[in-house]
N, C-alpha and C. Protein backbone atom coordinates (compact mmCIF):
# COMPACT_ATOMS: atom_id res chain seq x y z
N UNK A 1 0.84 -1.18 0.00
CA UNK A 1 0.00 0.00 0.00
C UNK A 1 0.88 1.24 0.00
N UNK A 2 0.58 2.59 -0.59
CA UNK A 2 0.92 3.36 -0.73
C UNK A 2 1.28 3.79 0.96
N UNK A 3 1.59 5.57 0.95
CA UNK A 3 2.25 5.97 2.11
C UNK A 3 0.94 5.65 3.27
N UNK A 4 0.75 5.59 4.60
CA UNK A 4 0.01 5.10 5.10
C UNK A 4 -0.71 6.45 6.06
N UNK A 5 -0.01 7.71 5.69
CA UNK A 5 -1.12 8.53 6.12
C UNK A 5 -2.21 8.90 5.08
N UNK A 6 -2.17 8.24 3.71
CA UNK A 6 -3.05 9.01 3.08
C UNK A 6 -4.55 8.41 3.90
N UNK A 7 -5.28 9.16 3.03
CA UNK A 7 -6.88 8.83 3.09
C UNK A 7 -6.80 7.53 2.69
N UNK A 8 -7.72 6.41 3.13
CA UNK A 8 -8.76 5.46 2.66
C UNK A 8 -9.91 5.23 1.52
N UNK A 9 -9.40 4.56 0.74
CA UNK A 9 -10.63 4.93 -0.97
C UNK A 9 -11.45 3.83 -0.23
N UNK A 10 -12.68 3.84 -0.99
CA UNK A 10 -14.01 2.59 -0.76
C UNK A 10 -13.35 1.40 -1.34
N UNK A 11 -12.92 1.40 -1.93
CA UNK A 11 -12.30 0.34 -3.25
C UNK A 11 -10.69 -0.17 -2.14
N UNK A 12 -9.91 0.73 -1.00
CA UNK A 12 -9.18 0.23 -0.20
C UNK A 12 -9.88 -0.83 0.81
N UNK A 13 -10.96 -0.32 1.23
CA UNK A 13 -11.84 -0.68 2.44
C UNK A 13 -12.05 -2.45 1.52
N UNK A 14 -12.63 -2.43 0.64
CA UNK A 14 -13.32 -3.04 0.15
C UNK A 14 -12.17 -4.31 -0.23
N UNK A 15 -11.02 -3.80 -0.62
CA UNK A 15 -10.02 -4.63 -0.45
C UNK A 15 -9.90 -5.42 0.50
N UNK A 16 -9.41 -4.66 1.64
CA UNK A 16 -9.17 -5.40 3.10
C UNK A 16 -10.56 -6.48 3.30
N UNK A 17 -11.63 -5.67 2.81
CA UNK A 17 -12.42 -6.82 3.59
C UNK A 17 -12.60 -8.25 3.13
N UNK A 18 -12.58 -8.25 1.15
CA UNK A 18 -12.47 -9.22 0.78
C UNK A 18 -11.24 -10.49 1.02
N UNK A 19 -9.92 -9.14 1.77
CA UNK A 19 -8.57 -10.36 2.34
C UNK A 19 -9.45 -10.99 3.18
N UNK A 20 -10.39 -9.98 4.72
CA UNK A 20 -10.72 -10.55 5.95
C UNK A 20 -11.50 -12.11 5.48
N UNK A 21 -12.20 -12.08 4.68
CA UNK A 21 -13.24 -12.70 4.10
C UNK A 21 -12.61 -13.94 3.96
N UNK A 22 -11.40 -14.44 2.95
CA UNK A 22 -10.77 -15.42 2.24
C UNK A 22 -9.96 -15.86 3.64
N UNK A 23 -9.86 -14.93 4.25
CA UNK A 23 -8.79 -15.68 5.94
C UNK A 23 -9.98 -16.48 6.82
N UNK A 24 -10.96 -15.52 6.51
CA UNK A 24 -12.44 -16.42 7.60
C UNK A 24 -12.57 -17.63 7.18
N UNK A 25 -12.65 -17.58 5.71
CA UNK A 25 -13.08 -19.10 4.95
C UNK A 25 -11.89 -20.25 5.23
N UNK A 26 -10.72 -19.65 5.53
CA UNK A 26 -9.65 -20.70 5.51
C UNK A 26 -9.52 -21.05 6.79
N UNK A 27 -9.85 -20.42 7.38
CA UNK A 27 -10.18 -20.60 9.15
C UNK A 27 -9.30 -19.79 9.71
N UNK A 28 -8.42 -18.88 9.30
CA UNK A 28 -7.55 -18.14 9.99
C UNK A 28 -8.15 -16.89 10.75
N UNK A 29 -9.69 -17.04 11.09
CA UNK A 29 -10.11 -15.78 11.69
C UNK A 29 -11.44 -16.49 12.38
N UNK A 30 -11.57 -15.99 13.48
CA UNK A 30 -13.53 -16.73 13.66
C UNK A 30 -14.10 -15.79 13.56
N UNK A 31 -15.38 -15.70 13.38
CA UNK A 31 -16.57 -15.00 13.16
C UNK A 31 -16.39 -13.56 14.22
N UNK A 32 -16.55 -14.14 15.43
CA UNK A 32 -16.06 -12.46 15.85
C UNK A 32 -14.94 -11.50 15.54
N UNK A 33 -13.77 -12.86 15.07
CA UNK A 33 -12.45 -11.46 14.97
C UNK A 33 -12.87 -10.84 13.79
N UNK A 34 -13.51 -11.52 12.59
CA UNK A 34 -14.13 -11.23 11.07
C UNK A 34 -15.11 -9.99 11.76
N UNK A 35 -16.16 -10.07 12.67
CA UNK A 35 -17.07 -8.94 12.48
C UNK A 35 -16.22 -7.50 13.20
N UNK A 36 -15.09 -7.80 14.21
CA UNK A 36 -14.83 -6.67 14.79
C UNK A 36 -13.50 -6.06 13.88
N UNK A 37 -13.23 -7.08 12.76
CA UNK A 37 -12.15 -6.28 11.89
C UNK A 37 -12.58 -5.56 10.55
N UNK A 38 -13.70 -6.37 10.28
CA UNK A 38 -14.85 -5.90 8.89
C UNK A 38 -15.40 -4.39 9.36
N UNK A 39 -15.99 -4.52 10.92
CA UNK A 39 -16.28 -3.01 10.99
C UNK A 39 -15.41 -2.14 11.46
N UNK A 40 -14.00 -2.35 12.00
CA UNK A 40 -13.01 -1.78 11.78
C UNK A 40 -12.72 -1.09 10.53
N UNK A 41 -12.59 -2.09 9.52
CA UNK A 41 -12.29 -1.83 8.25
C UNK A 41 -13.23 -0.93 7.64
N UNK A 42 -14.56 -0.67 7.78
CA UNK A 42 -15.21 -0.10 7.31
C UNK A 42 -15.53 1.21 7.93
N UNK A 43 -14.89 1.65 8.77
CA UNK A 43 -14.86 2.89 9.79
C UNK A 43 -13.17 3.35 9.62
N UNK A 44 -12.57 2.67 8.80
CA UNK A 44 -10.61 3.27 8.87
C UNK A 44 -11.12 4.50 7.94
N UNK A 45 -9.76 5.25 8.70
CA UNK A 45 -10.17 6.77 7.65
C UNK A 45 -8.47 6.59 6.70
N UNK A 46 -7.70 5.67 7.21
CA UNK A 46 -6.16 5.73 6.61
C UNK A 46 -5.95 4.58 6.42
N UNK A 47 -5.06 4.44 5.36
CA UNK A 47 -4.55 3.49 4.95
C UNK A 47 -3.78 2.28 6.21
N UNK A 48 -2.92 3.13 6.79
CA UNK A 48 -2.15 2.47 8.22
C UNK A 48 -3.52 1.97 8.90
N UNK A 49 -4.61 2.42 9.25
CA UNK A 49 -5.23 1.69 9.67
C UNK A 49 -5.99 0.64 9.32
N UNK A 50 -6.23 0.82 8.08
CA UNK A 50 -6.62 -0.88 6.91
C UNK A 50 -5.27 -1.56 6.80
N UNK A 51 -4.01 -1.16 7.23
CA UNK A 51 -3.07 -2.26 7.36
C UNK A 51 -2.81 -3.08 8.10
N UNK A 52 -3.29 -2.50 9.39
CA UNK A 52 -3.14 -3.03 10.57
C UNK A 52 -4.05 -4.51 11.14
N UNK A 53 -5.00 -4.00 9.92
CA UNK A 53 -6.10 -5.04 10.28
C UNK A 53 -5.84 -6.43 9.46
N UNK A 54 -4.55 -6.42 9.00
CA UNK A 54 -4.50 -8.10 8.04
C UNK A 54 -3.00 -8.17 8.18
N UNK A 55 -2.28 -7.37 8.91
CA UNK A 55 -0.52 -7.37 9.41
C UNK A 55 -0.13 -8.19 10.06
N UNK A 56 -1.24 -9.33 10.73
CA UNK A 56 -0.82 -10.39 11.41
C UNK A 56 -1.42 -11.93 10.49
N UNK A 57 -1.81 -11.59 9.50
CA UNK A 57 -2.08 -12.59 8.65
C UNK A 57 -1.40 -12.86 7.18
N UNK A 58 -0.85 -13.76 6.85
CA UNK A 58 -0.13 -14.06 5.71
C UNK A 58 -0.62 -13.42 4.29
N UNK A 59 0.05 -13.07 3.74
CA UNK A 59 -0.50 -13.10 1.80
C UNK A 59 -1.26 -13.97 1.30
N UNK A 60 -2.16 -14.00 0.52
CA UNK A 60 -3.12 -15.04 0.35
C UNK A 60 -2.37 -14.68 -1.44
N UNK A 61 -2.56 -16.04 -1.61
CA UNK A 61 -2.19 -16.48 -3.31
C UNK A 61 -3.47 -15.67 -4.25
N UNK A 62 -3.26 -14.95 -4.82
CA UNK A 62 -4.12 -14.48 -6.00
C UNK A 62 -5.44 -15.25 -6.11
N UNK A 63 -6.21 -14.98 -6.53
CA UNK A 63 -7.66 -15.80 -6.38
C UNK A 63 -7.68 -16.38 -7.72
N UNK A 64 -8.18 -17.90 -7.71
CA UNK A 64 -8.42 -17.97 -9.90
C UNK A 64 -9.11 -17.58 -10.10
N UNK A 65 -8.81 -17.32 -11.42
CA UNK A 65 -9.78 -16.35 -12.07
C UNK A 65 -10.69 -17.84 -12.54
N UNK A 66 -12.52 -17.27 -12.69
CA UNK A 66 -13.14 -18.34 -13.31
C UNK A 66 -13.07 -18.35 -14.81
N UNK A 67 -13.42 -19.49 -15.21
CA UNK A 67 -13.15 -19.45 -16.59
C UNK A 67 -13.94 -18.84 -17.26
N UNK A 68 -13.67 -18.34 -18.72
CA UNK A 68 -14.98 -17.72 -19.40
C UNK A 68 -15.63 -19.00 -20.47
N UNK A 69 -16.70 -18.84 -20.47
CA UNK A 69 -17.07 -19.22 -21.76
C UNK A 69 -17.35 -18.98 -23.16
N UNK A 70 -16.42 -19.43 -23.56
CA UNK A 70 -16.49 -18.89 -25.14
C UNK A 70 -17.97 -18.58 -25.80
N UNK A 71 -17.49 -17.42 -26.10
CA UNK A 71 -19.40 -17.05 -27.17
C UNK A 71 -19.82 -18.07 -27.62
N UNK A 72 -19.21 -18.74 -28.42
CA UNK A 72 -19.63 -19.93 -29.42
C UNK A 72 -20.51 -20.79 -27.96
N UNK A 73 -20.20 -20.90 -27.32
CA UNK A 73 -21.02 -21.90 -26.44
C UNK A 73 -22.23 -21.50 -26.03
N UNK A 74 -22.43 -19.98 -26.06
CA UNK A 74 -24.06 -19.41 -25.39
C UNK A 74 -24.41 -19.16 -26.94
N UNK A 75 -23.96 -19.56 -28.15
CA UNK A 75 -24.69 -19.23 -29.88
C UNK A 75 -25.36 -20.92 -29.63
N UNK A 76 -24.64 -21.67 -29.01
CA UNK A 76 -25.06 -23.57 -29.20
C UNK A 76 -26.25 -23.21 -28.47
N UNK A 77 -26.42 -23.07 -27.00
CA UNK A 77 -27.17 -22.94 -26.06
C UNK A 77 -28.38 -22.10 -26.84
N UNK A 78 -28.27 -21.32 -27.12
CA UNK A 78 -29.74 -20.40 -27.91
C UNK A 78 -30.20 -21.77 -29.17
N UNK A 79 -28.89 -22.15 -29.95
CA UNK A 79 -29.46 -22.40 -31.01
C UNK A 79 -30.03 -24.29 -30.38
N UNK A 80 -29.96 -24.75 -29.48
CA UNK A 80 -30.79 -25.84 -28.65
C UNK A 80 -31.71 -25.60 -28.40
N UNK A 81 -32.02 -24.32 -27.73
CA UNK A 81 -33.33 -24.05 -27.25
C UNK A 81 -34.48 -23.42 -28.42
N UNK A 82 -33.77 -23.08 -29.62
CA UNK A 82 -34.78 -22.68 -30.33
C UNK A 82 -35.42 -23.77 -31.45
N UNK A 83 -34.06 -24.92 -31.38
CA UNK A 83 -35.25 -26.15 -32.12
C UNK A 83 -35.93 -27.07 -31.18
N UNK A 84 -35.52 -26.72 -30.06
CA UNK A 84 -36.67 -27.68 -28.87
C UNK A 84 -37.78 -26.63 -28.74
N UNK A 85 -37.45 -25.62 -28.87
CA UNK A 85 -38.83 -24.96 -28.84
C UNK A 85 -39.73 -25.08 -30.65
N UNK A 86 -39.25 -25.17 -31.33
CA UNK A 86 -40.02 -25.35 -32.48
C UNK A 86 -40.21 -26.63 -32.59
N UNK A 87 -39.70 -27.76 -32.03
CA UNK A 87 -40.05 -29.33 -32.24
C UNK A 87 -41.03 -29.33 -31.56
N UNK A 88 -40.81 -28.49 -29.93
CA UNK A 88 -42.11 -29.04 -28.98
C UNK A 88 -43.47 -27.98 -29.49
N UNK A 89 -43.47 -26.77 -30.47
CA UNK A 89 -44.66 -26.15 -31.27
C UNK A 89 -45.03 -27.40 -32.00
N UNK A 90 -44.24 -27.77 -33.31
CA UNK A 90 -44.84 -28.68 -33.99
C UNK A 90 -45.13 -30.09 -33.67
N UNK A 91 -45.11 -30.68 -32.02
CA UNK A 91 -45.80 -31.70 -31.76
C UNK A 91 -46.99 -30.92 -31.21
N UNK A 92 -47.00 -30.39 -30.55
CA UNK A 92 -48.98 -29.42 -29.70
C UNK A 92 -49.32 -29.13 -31.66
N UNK A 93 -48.72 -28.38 -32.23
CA UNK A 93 -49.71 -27.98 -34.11
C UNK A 93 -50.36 -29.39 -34.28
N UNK A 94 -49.45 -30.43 -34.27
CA UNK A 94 -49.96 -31.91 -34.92
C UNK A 94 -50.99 -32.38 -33.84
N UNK A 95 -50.79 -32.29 -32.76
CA UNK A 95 -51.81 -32.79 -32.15
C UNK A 95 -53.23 -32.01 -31.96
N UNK A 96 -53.23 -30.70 -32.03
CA UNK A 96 -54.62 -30.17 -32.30
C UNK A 96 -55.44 -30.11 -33.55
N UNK A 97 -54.16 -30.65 -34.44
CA UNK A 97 -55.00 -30.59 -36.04
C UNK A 97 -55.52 -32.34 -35.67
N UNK A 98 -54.89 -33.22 -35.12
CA UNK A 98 -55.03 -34.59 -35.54
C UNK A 98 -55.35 -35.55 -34.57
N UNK A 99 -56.21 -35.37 -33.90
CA UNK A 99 -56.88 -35.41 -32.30
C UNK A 99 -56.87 -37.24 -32.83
């Protein structure tokens, strides 16, 4: 983090909390230290003080990214649903013409 008297952005806050978050899930925090450092975090007016709040917890490895799905796969997906929808029209057409 930059020098640690500056101000606090939403997007800093918002940082820290998503670290607090990924330490809760791994078990490195319980539920109370998570709620009294989340609203810590969300009341810091400085940077030094959103540091302070994850300075006793390790670096967490980059998060994966999820995969995308290639366009071509939501063009298949439309183009499935639009001959199951015209197969299942032309079985109800045949059956009201041919009782």
């Amino acid at each position: 983090m930059p020098e640690p008297a500056l101000r606090a952005s939403d997007d800093d806050r918002d940082t820290v909390l998503q670290a607090l978050e990924r330490h809760t899930a791994v078990g490195r925090l319980s539920l109370d230290e998570f709620d009294q450092r989340s609203t810590a975090a969300l009341t810091a007016v400085t940077l030094d003080e959103l540091a302070a709040l994850t300075a006793d917890l390790p670096e967490l490895p980059n998060e994966p990214t999820r995969p995308v799905e290639p366009a071509s796969h939501a063009r298949h997906l439309v183009l499935i649903f639009v001959i199951a929808f015209v197969a299942l029209a032309a079985l109800v057409a045949m059956m009201l013409l041919h009782p």
